[in-house]
N, C-alpha and C. Protein backbone atom coordinates (compact mmCIF):
# COMPACT_ATOMS: atom_id res chain seq x y z
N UNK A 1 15.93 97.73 21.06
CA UNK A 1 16.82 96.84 20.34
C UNK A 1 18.10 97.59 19.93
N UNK A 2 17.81 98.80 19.25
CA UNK A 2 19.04 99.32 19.20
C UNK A 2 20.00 100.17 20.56
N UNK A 3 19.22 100.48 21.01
CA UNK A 3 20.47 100.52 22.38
C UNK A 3 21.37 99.12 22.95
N UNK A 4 20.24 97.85 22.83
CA UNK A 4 21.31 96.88 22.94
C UNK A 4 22.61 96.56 22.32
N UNK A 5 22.32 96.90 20.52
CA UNK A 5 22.66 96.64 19.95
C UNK A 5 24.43 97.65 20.09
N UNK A 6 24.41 98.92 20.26
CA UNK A 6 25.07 99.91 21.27
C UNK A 6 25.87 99.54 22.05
N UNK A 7 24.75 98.71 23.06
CA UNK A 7 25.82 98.31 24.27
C UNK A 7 26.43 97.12 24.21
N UNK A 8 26.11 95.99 23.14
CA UNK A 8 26.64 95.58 22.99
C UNK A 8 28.67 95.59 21.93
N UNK A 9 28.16 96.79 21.08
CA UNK A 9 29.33 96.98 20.73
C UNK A 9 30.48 97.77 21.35
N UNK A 10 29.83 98.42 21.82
CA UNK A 10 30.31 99.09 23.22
C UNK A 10 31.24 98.02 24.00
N UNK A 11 30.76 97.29 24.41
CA UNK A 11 31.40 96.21 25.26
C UNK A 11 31.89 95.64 24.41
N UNK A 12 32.39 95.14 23.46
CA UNK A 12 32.80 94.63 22.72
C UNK A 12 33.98 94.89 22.06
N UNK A 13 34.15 96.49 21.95
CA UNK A 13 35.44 97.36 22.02
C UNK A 13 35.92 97.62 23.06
N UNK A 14 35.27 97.54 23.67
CA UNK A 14 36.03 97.79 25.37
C UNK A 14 36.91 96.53 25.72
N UNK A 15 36.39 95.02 25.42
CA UNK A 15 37.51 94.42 25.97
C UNK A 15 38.22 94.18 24.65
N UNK A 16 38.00 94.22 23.70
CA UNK A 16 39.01 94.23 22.33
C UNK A 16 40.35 95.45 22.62
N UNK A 17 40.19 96.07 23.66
CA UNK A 17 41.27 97.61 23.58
C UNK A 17 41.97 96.96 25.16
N UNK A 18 41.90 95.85 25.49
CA UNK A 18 42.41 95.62 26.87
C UNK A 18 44.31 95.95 26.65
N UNK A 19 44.84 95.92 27.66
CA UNK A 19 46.44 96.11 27.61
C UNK A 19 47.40 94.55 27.05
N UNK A 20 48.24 95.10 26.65
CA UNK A 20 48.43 94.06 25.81
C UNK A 20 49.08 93.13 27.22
N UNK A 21 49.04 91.71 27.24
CA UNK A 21 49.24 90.91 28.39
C UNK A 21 50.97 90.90 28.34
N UNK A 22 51.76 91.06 29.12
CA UNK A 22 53.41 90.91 29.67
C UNK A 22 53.81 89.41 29.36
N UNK A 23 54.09 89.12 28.49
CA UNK A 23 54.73 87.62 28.73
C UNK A 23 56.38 87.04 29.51
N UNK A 24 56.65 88.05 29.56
CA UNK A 24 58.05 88.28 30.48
C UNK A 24 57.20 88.21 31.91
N UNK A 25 57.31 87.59 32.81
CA UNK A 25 57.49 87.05 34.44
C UNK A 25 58.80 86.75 34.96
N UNK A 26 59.03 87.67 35.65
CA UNK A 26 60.50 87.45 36.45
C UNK A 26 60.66 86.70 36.95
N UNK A 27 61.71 85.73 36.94
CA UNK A 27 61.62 84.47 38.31
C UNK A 27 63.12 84.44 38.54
N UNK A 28 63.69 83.31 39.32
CA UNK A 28 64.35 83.06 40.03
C UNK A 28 65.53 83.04 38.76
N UNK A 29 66.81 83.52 39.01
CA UNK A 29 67.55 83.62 38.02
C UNK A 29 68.03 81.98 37.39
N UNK A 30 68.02 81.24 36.17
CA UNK A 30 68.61 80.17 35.62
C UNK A 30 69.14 80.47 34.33
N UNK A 31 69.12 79.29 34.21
CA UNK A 31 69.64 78.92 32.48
C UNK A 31 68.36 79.13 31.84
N UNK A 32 68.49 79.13 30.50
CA UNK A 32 67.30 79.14 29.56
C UNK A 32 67.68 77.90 28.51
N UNK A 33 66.04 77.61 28.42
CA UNK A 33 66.84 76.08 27.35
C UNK A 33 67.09 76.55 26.29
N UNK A 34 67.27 77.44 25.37
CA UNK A 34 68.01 77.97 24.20
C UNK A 34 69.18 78.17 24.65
N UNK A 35 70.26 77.88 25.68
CA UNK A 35 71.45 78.58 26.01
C UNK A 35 72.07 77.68 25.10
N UNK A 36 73.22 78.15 24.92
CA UNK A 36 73.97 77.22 23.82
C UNK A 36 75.04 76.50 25.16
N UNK A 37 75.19 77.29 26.22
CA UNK A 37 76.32 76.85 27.39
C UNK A 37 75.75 77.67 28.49
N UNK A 38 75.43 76.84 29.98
CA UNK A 38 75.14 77.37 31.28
C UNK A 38 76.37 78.08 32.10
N UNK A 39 77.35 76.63 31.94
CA UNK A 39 78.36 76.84 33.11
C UNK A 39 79.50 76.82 32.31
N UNK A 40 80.54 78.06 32.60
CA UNK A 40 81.74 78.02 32.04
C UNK A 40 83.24 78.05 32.87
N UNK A 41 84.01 77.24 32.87
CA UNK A 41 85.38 77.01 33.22
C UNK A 41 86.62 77.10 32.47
N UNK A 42 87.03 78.16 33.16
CA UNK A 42 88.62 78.59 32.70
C UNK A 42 89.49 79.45 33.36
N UNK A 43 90.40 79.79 33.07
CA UNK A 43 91.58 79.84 34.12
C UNK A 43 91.01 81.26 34.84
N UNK A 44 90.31 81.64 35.29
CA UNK A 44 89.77 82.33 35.82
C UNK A 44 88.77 82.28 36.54
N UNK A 45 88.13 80.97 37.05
CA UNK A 45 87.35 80.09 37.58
C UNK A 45 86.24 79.57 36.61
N UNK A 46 84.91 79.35 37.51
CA UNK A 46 83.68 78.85 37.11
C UNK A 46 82.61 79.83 37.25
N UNK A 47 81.74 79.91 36.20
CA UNK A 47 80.92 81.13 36.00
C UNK A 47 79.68 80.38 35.52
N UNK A 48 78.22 81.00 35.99
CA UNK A 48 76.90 80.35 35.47
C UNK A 48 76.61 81.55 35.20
N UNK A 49 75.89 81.81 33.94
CA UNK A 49 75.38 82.68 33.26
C UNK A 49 73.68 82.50 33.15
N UNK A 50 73.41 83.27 34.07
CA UNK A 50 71.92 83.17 34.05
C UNK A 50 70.95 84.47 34.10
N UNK A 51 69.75 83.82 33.86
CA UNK A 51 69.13 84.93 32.68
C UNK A 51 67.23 85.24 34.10
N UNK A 52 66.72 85.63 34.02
CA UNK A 52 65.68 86.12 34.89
C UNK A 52 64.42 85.81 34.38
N UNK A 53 64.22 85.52 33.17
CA UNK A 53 62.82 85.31 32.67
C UNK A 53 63.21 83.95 32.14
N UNK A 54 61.91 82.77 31.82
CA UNK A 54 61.60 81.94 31.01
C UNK A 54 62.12 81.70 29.67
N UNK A 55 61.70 83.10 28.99
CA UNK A 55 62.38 83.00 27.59
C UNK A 55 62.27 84.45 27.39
N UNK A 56 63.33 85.29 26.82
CA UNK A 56 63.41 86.32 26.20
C UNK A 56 62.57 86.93 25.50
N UNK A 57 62.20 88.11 25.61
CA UNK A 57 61.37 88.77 24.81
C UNK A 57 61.47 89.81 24.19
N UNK A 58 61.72 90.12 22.71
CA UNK A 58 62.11 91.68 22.70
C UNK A 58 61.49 93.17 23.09
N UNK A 59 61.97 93.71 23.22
CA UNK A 59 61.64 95.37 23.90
C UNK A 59 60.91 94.60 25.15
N UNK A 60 61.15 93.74 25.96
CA UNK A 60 60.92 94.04 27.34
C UNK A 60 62.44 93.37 28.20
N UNK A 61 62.68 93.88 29.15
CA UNK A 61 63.39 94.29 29.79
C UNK A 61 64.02 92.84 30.90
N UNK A 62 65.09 92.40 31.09
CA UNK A 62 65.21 91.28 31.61
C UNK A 62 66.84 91.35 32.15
N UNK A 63 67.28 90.38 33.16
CA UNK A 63 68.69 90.96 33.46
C UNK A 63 69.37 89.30 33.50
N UNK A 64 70.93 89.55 32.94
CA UNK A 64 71.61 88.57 32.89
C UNK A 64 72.56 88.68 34.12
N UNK A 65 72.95 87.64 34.62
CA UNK A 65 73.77 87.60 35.79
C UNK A 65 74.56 86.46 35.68
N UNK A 66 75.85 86.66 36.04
CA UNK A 66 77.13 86.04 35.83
C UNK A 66 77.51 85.54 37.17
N UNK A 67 77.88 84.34 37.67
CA UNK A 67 77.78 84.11 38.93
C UNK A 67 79.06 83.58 38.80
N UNK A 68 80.08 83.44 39.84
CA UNK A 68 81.39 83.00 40.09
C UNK A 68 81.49 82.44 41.64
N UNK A 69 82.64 81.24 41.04
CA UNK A 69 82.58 80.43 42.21
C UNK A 69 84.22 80.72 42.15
N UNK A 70 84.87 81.45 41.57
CA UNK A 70 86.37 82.16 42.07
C UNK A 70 86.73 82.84 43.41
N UNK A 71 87.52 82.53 44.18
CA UNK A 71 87.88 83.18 45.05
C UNK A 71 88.65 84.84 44.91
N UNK A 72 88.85 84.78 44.15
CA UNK A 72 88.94 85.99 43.13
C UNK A 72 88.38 86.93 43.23
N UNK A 73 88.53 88.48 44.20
CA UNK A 73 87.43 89.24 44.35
C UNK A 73 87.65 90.36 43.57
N UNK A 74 88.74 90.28 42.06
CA UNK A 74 88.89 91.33 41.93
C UNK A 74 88.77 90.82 40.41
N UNK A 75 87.91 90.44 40.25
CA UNK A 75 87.44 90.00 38.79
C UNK A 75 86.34 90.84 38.37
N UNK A 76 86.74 91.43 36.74
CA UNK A 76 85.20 92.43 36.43
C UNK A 76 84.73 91.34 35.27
N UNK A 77 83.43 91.69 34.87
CA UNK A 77 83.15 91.42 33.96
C UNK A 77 82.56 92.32 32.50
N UNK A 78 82.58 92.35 31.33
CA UNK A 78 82.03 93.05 30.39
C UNK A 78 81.69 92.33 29.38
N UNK A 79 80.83 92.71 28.35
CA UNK A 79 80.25 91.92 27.46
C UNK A 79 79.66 93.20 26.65
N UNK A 80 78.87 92.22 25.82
CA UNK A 80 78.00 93.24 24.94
C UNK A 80 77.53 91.67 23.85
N UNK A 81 76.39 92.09 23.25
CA UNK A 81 75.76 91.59 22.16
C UNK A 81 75.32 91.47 20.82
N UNK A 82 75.24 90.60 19.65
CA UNK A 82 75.04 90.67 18.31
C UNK A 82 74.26 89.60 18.29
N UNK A 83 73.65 90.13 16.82
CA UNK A 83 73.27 88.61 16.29
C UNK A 83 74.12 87.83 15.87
N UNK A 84 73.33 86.59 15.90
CA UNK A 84 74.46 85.74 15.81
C UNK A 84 74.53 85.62 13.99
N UNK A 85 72.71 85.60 13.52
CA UNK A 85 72.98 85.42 11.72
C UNK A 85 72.40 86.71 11.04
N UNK A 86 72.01 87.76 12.26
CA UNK A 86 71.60 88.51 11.49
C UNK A 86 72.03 90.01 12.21
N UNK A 87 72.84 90.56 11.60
CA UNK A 87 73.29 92.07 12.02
C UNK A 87 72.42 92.81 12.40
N UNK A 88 72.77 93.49 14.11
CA UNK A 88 71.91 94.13 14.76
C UNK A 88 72.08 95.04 15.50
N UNK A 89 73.57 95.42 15.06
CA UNK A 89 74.54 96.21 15.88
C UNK A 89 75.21 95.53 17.43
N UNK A 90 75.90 96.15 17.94
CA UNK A 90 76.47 95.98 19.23
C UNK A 90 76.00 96.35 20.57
N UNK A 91 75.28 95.27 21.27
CA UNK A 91 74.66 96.22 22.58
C UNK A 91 75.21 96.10 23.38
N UNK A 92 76.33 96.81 24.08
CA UNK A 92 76.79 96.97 25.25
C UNK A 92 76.20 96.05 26.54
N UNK A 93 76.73 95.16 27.29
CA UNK A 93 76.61 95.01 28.55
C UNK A 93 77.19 95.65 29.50
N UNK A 94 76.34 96.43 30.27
CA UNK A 94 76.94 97.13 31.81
C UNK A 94 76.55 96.50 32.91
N UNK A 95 77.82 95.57 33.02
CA UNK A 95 77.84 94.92 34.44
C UNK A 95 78.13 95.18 35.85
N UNK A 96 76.98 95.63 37.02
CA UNK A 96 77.24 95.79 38.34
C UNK A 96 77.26 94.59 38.99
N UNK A 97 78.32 94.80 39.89
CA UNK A 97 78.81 93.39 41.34
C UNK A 97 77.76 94.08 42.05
N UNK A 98 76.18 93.47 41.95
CA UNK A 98 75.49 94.19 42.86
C UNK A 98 75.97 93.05 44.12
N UNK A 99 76.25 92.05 44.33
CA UNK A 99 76.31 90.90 45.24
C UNK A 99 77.35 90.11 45.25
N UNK A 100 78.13 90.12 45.99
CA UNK A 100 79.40 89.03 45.91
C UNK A 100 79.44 87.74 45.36
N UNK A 101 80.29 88.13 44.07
CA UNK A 101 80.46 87.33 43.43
C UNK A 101 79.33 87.46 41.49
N UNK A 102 78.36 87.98 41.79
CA UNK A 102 77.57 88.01 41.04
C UNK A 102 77.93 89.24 40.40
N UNK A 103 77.57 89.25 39.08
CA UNK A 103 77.17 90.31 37.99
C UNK A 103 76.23 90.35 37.50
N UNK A 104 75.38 92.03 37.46
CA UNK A 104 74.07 91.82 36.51
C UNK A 104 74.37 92.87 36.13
N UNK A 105 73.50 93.00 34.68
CA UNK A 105 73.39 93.57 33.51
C UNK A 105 71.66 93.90 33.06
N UNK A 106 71.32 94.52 33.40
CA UNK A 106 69.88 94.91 32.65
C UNK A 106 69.81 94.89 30.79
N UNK A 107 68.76 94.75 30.45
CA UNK A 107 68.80 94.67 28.66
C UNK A 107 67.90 94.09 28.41
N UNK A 108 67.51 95.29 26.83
CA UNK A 108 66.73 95.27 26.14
C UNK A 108 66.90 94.79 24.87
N UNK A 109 66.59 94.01 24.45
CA UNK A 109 66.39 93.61 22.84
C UNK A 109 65.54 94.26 21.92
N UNK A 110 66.41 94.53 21.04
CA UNK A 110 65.16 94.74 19.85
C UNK A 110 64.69 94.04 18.86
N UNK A 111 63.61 94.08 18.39
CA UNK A 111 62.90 93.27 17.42
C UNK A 111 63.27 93.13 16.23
N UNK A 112 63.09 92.25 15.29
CA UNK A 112 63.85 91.96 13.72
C UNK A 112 62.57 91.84 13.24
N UNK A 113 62.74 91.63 12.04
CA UNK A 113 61.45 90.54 11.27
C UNK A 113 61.14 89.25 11.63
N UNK A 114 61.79 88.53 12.14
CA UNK A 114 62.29 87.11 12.19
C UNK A 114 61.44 87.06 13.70
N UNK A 115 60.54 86.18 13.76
CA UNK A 115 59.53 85.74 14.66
C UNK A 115 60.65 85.51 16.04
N UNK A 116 61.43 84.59 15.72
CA UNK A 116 62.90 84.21 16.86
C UNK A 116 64.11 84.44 16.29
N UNK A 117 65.21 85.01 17.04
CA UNK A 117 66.13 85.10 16.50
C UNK A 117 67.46 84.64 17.64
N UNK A 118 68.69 84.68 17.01
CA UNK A 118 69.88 83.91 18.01
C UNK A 118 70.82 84.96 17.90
N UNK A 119 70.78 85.31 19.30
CA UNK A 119 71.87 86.27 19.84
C UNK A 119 72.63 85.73 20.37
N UNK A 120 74.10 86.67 20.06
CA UNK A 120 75.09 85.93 20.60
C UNK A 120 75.88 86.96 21.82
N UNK A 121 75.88 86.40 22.82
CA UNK A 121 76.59 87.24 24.15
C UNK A 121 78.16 87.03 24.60
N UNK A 122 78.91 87.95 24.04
CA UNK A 122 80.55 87.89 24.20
C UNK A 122 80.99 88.08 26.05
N UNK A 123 81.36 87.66 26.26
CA UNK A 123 81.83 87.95 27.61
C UNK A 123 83.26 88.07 28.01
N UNK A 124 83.86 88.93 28.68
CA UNK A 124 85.12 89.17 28.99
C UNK A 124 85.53 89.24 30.50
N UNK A 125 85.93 88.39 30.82
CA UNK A 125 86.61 88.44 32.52
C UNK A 125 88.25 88.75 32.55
N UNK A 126 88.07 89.33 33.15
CA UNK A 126 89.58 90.09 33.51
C UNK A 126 89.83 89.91 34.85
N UNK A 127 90.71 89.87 35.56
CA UNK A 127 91.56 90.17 36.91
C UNK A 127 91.92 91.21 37.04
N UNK A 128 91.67 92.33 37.77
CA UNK A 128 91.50 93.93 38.08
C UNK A 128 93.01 93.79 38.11
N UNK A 129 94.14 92.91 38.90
CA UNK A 129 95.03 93.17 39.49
C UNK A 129 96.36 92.29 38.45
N UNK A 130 95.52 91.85 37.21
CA UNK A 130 96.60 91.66 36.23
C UNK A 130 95.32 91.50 35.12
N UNK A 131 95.95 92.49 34.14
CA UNK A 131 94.79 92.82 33.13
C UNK A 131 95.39 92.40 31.81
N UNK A 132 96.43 91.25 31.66
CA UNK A 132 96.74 90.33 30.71
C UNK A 132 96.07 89.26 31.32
N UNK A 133 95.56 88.63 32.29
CA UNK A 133 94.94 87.48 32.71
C UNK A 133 93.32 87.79 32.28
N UNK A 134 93.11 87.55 31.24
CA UNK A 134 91.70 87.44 31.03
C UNK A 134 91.18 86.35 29.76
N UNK A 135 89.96 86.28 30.21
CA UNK A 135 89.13 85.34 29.16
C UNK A 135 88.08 85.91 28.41
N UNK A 136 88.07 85.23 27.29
CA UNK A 136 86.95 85.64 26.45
C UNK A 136 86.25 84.47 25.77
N UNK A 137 84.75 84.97 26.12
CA UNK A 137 83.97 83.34 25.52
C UNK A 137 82.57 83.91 25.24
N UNK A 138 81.54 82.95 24.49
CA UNK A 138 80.02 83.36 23.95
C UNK A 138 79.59 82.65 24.47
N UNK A 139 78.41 83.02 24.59
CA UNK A 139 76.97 82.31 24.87
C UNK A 139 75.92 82.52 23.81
N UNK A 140 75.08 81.48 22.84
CA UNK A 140 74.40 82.17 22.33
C UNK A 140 72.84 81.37 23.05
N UNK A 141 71.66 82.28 22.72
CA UNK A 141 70.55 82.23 23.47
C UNK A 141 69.65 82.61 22.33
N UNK A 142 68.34 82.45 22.38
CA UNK A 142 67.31 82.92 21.42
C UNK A 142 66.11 83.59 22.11
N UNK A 143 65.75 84.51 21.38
CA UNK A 143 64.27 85.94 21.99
C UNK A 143 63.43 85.59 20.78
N UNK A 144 62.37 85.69 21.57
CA UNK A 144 61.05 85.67 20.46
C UNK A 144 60.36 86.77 20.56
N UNK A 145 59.97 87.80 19.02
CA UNK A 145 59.48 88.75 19.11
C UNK A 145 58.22 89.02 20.02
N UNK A 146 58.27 89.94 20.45
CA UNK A 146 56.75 90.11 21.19
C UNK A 146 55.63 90.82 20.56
């Protein structure tokens, strides 16, 4: 009886210590329904701002991508991030043209107290070849702690 009793706790801590499950799944890049705005237009064309996971998660890892329908091949993009109600410092976006036309940005969030919180994503498009021609606009989006 007591060896059962053993193996049963045994097993019992064993799957209680399993890895904690990933709720981030990569998929096909879109919008997220927390976006405050998908598609943006201005004198610098049309841009969809889309995101790789379902819904945000903090401290795991997810990439935003900026898509342009400008003929414009000499457009950069930069950004960076805050909260929107709650100060969290400034996180840099580093945007690569891995793909014509497209921008991605890898990023990590970090966690607050606040179960969900609303970040806000600044974005800056410029024209490489006149660098008074640029725009500036937000997106805000929401991450739920993990």
């Amino acid at each position: 009886m007591r060896k059962l009793s053993y193996s049963l706790l045994i097993l019992l801590l064993l799957c209680g210590c399993s890895p904690k499950k990933k709720e981030n799944a990569f998929v096909k890049p879109h919008c997220l329904n927390s976006q405050s705005q998908c598609h943006v237009n201005n004198a610098l064309g049309s841009f969809d701002i889309l995101f790789n996971v379902n819904a945000v998660v903090t401290e795991q890892e997810f990439t935003i991508s900026v898509k342009t329908n400008s003929k414009n091949e000499d457009i950069e993009v930069k950004g960076f991030l805050e909260g929107r109600d709650m100060f969290m410092g400034k996180i840099p976006l580093f945007f690569n043209n891995s793909q014509k036309q497209t921008f991605t940005s890898k990023v990590m969030l970090g966690s607050c107290t606040e179960e969900y919180m609303v970040w806000r994503m600044w974005l800056i498009i410029t024209d490489k070849n006149n660098t008074e021609n640029n725009t500036k606009f937000y997106i805000d989006f929401t991450s739920k702690r993990s």
